[in-house]
Protein backbone atom coordinates (compact mmCIF):
# COMPACT_ATOMS: atom_id res chain seq x y z
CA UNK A 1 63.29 -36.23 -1.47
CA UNK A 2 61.46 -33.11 -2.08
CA UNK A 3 59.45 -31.45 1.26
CA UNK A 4 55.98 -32.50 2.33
CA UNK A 5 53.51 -29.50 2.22
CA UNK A 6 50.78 -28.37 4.86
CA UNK A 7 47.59 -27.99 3.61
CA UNK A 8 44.94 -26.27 4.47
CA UNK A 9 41.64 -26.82 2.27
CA UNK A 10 39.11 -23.59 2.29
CA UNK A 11 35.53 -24.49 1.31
CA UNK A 12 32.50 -22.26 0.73
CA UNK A 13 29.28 -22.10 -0.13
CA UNK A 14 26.70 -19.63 -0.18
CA UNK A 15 22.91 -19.82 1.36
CA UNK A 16 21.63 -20.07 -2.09
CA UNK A 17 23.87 -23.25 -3.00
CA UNK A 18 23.07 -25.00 0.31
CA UNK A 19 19.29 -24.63 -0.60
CA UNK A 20 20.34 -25.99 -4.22
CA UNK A 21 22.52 -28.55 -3.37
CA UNK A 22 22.31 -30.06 0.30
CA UNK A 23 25.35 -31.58 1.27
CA UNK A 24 27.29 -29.20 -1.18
CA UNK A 25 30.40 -28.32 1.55
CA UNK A 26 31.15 -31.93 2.37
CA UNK A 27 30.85 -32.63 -1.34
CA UNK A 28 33.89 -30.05 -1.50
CA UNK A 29 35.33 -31.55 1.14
CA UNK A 30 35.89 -35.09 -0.15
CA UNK A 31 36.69 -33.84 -3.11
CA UNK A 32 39.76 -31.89 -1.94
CA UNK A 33 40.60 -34.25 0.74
CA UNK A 34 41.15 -36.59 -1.98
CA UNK A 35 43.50 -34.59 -4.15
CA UNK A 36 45.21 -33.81 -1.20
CA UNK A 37 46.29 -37.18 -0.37
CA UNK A 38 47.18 -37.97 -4.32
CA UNK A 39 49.74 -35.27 -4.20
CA UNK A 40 51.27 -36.26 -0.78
CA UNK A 41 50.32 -33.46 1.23
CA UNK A 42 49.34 -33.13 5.27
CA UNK A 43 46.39 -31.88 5.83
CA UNK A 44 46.64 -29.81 8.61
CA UNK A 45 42.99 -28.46 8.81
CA UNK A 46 39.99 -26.93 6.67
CA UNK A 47 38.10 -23.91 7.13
CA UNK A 48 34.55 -23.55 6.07
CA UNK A 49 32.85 -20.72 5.00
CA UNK A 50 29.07 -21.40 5.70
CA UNK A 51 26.14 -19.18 3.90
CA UNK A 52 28.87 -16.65 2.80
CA UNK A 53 29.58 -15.42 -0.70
CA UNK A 54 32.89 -15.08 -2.42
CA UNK A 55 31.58 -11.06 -2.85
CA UNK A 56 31.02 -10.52 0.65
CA UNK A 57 33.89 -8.15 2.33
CA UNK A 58 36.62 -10.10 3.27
CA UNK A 59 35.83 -9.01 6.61
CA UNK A 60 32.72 -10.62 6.96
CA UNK A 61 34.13 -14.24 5.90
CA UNK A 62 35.42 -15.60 9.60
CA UNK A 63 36.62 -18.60 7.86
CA UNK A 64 39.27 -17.28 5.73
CA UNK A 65 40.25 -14.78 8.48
CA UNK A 66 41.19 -17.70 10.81
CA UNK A 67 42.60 -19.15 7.93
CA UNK A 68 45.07 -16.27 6.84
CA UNK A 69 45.74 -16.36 10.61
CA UNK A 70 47.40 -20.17 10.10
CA UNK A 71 49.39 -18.56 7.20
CA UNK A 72 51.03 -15.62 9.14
CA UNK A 73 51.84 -18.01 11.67
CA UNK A 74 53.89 -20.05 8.96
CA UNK A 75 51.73 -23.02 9.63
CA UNK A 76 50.37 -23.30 5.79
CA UNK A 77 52.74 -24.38 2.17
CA UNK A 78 49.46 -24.66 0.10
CA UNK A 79 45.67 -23.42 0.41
CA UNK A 80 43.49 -25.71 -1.63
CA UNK A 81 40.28 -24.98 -2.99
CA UNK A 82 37.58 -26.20 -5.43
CA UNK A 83 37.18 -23.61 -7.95
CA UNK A 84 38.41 -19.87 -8.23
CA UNK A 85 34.90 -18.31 -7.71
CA UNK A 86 35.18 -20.36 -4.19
CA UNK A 87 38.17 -18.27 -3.66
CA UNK A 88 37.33 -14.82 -4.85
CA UNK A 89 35.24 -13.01 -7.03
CA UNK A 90 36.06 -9.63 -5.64
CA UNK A 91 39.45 -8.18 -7.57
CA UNK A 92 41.00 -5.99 -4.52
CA UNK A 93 40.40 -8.44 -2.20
CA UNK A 94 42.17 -11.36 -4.00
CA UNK A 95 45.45 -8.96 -4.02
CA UNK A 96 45.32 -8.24 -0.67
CA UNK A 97 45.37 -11.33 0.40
CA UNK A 98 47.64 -12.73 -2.00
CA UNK A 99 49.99 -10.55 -0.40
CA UNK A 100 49.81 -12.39 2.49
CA UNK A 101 50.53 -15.38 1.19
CA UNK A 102 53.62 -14.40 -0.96
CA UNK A 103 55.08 -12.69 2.49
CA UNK A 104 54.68 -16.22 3.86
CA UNK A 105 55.78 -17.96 0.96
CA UNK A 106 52.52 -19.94 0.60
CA UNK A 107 51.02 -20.64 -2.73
CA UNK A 108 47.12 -21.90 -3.77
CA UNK A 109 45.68 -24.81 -5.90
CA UNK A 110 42.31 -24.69 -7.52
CA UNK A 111 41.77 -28.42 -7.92
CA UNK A 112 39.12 -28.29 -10.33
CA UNK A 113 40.61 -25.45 -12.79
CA UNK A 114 44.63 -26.51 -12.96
CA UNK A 115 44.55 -23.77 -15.64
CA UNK A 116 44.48 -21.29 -12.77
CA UNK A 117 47.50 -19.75 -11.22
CA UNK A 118 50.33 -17.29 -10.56
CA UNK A 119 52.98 -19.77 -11.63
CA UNK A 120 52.90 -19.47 -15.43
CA UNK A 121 52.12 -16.32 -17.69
CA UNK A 122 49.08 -18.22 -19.27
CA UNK A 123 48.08 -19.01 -15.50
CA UNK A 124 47.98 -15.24 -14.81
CA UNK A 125 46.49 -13.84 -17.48
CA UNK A 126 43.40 -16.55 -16.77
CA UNK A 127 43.60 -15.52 -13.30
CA UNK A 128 42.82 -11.66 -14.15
CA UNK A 129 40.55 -12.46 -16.73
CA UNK A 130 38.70 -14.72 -14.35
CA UNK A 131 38.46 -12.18 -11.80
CA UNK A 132 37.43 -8.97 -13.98
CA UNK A 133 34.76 -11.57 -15.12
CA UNK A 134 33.44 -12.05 -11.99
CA UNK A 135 33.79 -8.48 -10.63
CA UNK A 136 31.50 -7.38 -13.74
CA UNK A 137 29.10 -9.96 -12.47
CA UNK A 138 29.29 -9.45 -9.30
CA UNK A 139 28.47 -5.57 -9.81
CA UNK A 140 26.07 -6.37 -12.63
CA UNK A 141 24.24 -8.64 -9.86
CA UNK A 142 24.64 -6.01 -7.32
CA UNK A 143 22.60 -3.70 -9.19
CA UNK A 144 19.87 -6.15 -10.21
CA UNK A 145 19.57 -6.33 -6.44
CA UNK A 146 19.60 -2.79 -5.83
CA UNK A 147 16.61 -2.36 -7.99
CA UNK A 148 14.83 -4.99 -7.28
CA UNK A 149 15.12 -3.73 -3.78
CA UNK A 150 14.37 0.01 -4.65
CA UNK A 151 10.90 -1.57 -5.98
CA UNK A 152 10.32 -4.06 -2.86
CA UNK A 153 10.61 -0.74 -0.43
CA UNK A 154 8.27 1.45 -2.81
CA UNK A 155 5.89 -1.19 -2.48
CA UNK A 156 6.51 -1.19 1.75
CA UNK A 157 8.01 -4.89 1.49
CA UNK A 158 10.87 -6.17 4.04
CA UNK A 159 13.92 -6.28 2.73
CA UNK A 160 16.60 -7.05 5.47
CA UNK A 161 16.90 -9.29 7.63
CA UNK A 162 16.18 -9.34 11.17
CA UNK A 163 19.81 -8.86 12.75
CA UNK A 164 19.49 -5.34 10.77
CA UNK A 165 15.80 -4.56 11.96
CA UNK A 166 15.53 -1.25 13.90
CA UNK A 167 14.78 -2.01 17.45
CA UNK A 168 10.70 -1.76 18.16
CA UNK A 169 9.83 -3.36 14.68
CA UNK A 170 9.98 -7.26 13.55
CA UNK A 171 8.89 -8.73 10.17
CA UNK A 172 5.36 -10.20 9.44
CA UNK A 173 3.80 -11.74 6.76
CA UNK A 174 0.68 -9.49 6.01
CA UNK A 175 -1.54 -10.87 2.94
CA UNK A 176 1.08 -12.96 1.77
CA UNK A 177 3.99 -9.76 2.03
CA UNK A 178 6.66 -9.48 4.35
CA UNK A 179 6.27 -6.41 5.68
CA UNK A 180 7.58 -4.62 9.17
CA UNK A 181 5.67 -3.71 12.15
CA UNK A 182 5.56 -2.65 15.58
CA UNK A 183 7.15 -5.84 17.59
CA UNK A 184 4.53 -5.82 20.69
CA UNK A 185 7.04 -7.05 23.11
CA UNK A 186 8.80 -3.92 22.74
CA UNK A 187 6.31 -1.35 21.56
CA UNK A 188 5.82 0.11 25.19
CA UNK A 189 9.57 0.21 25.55
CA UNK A 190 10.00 2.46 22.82
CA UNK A 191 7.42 4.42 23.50
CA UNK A 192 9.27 5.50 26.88
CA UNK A 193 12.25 5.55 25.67
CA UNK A 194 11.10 8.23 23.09
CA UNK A 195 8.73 9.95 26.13
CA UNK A 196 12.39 10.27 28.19
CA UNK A 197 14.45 11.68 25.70
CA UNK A 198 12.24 14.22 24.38
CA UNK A 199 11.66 15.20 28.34
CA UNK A 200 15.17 15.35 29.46
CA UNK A 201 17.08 15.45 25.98
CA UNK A 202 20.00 13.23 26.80
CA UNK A 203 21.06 9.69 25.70
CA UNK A 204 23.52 8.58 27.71
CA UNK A 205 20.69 9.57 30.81
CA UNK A 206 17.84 8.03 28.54
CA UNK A 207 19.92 4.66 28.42
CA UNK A 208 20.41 4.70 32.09
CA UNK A 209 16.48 5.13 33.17
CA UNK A 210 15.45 2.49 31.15
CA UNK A 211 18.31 -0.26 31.74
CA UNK A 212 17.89 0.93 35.43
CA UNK A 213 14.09 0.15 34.87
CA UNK A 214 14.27 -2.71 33.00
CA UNK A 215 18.20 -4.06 33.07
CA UNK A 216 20.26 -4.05 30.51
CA UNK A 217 17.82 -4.15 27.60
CA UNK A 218 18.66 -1.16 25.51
CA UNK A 219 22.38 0.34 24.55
CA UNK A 220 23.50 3.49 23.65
CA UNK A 221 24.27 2.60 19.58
CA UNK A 222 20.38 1.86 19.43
CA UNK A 223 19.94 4.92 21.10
CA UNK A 224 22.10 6.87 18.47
CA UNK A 225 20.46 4.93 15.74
CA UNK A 226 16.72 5.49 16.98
CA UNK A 227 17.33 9.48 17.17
CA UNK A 228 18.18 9.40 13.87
CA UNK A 229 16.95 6.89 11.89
CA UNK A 230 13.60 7.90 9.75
CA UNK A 231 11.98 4.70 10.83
CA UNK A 232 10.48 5.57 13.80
CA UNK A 233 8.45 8.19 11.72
CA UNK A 234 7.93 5.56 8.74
CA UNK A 235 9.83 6.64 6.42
CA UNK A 236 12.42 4.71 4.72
CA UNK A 237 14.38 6.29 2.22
CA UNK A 238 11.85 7.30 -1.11
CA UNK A 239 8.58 5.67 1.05
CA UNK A 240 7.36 8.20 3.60
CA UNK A 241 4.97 5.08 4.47
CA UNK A 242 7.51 2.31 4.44
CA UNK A 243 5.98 0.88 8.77
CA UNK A 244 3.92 2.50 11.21
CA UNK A 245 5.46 4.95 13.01
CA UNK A 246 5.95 5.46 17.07
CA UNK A 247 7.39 9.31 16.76
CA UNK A 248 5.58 11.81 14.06
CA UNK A 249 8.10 13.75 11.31
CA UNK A 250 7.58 16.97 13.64
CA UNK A 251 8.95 14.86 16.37
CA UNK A 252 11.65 13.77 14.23
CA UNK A 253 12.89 17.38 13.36
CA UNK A 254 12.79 18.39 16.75
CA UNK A 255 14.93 15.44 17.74
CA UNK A 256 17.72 16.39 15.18
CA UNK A 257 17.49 19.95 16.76
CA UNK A 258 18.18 18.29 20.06
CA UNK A 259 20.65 16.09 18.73
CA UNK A 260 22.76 19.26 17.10
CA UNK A 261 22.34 20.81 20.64
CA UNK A 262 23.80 18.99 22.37
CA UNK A 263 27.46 19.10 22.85
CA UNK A 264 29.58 16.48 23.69
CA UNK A 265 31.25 16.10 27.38
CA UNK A 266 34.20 14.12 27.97
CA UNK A 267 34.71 14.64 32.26
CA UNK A 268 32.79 11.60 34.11
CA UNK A 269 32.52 14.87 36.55
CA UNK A 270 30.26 16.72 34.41
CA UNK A 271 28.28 13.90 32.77
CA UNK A 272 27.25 12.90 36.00
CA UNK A 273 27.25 16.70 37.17
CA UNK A 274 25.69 18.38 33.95
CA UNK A 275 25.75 22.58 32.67
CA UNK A 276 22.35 23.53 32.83
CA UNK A 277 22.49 25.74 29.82
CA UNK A 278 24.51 23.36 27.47
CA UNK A 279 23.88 24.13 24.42
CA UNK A 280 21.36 26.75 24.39
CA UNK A 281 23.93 30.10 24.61
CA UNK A 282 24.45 30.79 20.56
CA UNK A 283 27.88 33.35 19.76
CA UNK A 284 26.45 36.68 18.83
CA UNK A 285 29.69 37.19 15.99
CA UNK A 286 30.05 33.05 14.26
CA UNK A 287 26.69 31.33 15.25
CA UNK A 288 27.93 28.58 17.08
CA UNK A 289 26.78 27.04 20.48
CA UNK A 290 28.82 27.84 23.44
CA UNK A 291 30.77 25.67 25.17
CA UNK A 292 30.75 25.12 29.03
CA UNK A 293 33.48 25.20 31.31
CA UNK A 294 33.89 25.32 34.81
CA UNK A 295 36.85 26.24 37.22
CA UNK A 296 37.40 25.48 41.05
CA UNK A 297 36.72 28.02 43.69
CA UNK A 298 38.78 27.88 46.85
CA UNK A 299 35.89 26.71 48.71
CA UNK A 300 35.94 23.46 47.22
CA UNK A 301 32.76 24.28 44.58
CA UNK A 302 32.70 25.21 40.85
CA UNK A 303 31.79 28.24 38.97
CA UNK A 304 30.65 27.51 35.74
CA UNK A 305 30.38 29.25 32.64
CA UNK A 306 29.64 29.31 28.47
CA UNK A 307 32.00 30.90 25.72
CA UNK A 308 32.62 30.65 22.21
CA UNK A 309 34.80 27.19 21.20
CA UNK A 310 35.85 29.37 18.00
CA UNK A 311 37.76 32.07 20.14
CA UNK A 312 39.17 30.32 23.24
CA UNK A 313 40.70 26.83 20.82
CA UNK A 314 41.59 28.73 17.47
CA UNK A 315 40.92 32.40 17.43
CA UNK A 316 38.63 32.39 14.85
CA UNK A 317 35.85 34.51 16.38
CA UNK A 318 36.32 37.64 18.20
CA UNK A 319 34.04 37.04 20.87
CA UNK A 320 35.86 36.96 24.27
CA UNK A 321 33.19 37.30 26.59
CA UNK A 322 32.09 34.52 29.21
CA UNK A 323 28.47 34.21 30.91
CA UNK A 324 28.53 32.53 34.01
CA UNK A 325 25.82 29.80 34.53
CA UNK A 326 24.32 31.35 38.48
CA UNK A 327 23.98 34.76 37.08
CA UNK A 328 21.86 33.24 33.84
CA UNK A 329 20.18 31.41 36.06
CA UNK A 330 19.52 33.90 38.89
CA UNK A 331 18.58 36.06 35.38
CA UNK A 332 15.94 33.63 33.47
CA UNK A 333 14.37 32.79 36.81
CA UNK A 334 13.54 36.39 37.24
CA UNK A 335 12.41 37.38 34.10
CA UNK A 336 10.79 33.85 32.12
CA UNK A 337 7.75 35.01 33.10
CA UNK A 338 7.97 38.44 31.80
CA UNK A 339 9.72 37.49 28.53
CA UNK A 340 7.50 34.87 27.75
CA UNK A 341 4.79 37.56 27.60
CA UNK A 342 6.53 40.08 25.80
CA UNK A 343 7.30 36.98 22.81
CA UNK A 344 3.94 36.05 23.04
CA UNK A 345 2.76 39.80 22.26
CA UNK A 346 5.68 40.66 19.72
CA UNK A 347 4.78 37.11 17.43
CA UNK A 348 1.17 37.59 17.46
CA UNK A 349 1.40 41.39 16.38
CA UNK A 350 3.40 40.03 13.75
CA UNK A 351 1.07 37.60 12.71
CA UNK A 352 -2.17 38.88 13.31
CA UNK A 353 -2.57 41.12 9.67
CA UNK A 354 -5.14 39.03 9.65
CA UNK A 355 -8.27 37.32 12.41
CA UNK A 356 -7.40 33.32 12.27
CA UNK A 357 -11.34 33.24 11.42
CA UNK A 358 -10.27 35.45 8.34
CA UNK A 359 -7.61 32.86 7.36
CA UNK A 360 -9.99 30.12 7.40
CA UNK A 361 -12.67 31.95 5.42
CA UNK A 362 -9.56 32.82 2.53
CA UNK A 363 -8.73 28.52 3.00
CA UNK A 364 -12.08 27.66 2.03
CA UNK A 365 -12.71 30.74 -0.76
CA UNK A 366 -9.10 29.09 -2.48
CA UNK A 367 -10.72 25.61 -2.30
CA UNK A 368 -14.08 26.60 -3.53
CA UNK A 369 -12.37 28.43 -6.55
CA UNK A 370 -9.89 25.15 -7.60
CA UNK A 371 -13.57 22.94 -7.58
CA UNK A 372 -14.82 26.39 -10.21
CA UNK A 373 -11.82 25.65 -12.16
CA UNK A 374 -12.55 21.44 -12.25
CA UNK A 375 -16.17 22.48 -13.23
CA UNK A 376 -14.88 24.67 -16.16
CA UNK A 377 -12.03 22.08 -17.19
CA UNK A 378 -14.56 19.39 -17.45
CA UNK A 379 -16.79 21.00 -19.40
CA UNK A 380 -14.47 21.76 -21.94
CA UNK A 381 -14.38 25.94 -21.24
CA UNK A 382 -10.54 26.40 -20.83
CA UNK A 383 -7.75 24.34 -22.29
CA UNK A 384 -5.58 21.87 -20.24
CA UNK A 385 -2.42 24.04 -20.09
CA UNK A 386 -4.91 27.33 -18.85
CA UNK A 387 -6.16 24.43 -16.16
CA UNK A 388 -2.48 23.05 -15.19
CA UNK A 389 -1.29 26.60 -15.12
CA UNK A 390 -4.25 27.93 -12.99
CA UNK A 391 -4.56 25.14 -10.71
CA UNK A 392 -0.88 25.28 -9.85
CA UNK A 393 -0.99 28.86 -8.85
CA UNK A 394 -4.23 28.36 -6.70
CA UNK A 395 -3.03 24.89 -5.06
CA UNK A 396 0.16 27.11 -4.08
CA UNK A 397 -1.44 30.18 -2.49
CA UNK A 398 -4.19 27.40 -0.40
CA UNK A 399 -1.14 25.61 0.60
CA UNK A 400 0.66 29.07 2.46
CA UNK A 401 -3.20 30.59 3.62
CA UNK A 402 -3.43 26.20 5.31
CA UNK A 403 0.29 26.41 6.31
CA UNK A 404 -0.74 30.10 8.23
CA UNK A 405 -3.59 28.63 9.86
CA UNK A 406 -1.81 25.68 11.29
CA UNK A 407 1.23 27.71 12.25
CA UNK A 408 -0.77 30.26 14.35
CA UNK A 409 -2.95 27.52 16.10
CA UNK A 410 0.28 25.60 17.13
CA UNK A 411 1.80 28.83 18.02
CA UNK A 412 -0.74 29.44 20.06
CA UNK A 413 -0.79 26.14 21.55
CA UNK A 414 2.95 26.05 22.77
CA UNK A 415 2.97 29.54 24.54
CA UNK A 416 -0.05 28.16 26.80
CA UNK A 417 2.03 24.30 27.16
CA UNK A 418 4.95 26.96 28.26
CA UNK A 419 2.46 28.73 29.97
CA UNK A 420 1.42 25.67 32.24
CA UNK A 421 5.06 24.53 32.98
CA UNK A 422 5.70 28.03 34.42
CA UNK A 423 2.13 28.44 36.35
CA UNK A 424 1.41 27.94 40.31
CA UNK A 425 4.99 28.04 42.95
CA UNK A 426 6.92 26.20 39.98
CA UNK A 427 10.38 28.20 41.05
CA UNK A 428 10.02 26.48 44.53
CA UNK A 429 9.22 22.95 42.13
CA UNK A 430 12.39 23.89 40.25
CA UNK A 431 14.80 24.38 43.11
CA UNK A 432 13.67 21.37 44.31
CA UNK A 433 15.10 19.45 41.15
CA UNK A 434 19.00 18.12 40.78
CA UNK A 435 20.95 19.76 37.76
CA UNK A 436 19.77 17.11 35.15
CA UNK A 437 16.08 17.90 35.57
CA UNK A 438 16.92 21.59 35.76
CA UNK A 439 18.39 20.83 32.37
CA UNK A 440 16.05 19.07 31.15
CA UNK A 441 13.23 21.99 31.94
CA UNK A 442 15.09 24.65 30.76
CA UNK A 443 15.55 22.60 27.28
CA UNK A 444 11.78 21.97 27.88
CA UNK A 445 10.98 25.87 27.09
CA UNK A 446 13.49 27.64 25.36
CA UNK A 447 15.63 26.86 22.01
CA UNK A 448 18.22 29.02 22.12
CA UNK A 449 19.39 32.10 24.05
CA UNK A 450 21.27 34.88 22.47
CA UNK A 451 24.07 37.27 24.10
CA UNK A 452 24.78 40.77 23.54
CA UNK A 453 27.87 41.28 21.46
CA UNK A 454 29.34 44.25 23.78
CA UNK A 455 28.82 42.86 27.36
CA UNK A 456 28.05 39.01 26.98
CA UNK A 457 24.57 39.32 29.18
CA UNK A 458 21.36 37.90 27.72
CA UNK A 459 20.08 39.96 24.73
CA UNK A 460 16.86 37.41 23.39
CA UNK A 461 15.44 34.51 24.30
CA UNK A 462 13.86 32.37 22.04
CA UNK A 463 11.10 29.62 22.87
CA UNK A 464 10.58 26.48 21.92
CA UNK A 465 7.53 26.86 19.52
């Protein structure tokens, strides 16, 4: 009398199919239970794969991963399904898990197509035909999608679904079109969050104020996605209008500056105790930030320092010198003031060839000339090539004289914010803060700070313009 096999029937069917067809699992279901029983098996279970498609990643179909876990256990002879394409339509993953079940000596039925198998050469060959064909779909599909979706976010439609939204925004319909939008229950939220970390520059401490503030609302993987997703300025990938935007694209550029700033800390000690100057000391020889370090005095407290990561962990820079954090300190406390003129003075010698009244009188000469050269195209007095050509070369030089103008008025405009932070008793305000505020100021003003190659002191400051 020959053995009687376990088996375990796997069903699935996708989102599309249970819109289509209703009741199309237990359909599958009976169906299988059925054949089961006219061979003689034991049905030991079935596992149902609800919504899912048979090209999702194997990872992403729970179902079959409990499954497979029945079959490493030993507890499965047979897996029964419908049809192939309820199976697999994906080539590498049928392989890998047909591994599993040949290390477990357990085999698979498809009820419905008894041509299909691993039994007989014929069986095979309709097996790997089968499969290409439905890999070439699947791609072919895949694509369609791609497009159709490359349109949809041209066009500023919604295209994913709200487990993938970026946190702040939510899906509306607006004239008939999904499109997304602030979500009001969390627009002020973001807002602070984005006011925080551009004041103090640090996630982990930006997570901490606001689940401190408001529980545990916000984690640190949205906070890693939100500094660097183009969302929050409204872009989204071609559309540089895709959803209104909490942060603008200058924002945005100075948040990836931040972001490449700051260096990562390991010790609980010094994430709760922070460098002041983390990121901010550049290596005079390679380029690259410095890294802190600290070392314990006898007296119980720390001296800390910055040096080049290139030298001290694989000797690939030649610069050996240290700066100690007190004596920068002690240093930028006693000379901001002075150095902040000096910049001031050196930049706008630089960029004062010419009056910012001048500027705008050259801005509006280049724009009165391009509407001389659409009078003379219209009228038929130069050719279309002569007007492509000219108005090319004009739009160009307006764009740099516009681009000057706007540079020197925000230039202008930072040194007298940096101005204001440093005004009144603010060094008696500044001793009064604890190390991550002091960290947080000093990141405020300043966006790097470059050493001397000989001695390792201070050579330049440079502010945050």
């Amino acid at each position: 009398m020959s053995k009687i096999l376990r088996c375990a029937i796997y069903i699935r069917v996708s989102s599309a199919e249970q819109v289509m067809h209703g009741k199309s699992l237990e359909a599958q279901l009976s169906y299988l239970t059925e054949y089961a029983d006219r061979q003689g098996w034991r049905l030991i279970g079935h596992f149902a794969d609800e919504g899912k498609t048979a090209r999702k990643e194997l990872k992403r179909r729970k179902a079959i991963k409990e499954l497979l876990e029945c079959v490493k256990r030993d507890e499965v002879d047979v897996v029964l399904f419908w049809k192939m394409d309820r199976w697999f339509r994906n080539v590498s993953d049928f392989y890998k898990v047909q591994d599993i079940l040949d290390a477990h000596h357990c085999k698979w039925v498809a009820a419905a197509e008894p041509s299909m198998n691993l039994e007989t050469r014929e069986g095979r060959l309709n097996v790997n035909i089968m499969l290409s064909i439905n890999q070439n779909e699947m791609d072919t599909t895949s694509e369609r999608i791609k497009f159709v979706n490359e349109v949809s976010i041209r066009q500023g439609k919604a295209v994913f679904g709200t487990a993938a939204l970026p946190f702040g925004y939510k899906v509306q319909a607006i004239d008939g079109v999904k499109r997304l939008v602030k979500d009001p229950d969390k627009e002020a939220l973001v807002n602070e969050i984005f006011e925080y970390y551009f004041t103090h520059q640090s996630k982990q401490g930006t997570v901490k104020y606001i689940n401190r503030k408001y529980g545990d609302v916000f984690t640190i993987n949205s906070m890693l996605t939100m500094s660097k997703s183009t969302f929050y300025y409204g872009k989204y990938r071609d559309n540089d209008n895709y959803c209104p935007a909490y942060i603008t694209k200058e924002q945005y550029d100075a948040m990836q500056i931040i972001n490449e700033k700051n260096i990562k800390i390991k010790s609980q000690q010094t994430k709760q105790d922070p460098y002041l100057f983390s990121g901010l000391f550049v290596c005079p020889l390679c380029g690259r930030r410095l890294g802190s370090a600290r070392r314990r005095r006898s007296s119980g407290t720390y001296y800390r320092y910055y040096r080049c990561i290139n030298h001290y962990t694989n000797s690939q820079c030649e610069f050996s010198h240290s700066l100690g954090e007190k004596t920068a300190e002690e240093y930028l406390l006693n000379n901001i003031e002075r150095l902040i003129v000096e910049k001031e003075l050196t930049i706008n010698a630089i960029r004062e060839e010419k009056q910012p009244d001048e500027r705008v009188i050259n801005v509006n000469d280049y724009r009165k000339e391009l509407d001389r050269l659409n009078n003379m195209y219209q009228k038929g007095r130069i050719s279309e090539e002569k007007y492509d050509a000219e108005y090319a070369r004009i739009s160009d030089i307006l764009k740099e004289q516009e681009d000057k103008v706007l540079h020197f008025s925000a230039t202008s405009k930072s040194f007298d914010k940096i101005k204001q932070t440093i005004s009144g008793d603010w060094i008696s305000i500044y001793q009064s803060l604890d190390r991550e505020n002091k960290r947080a100021f000093w990141r405020s003003i300043i966006s790097s700070i470059e050493c001397n190659t000989d001695s390792g002191t201070i050579q330049n400051v440079n502010f945050l313009l």
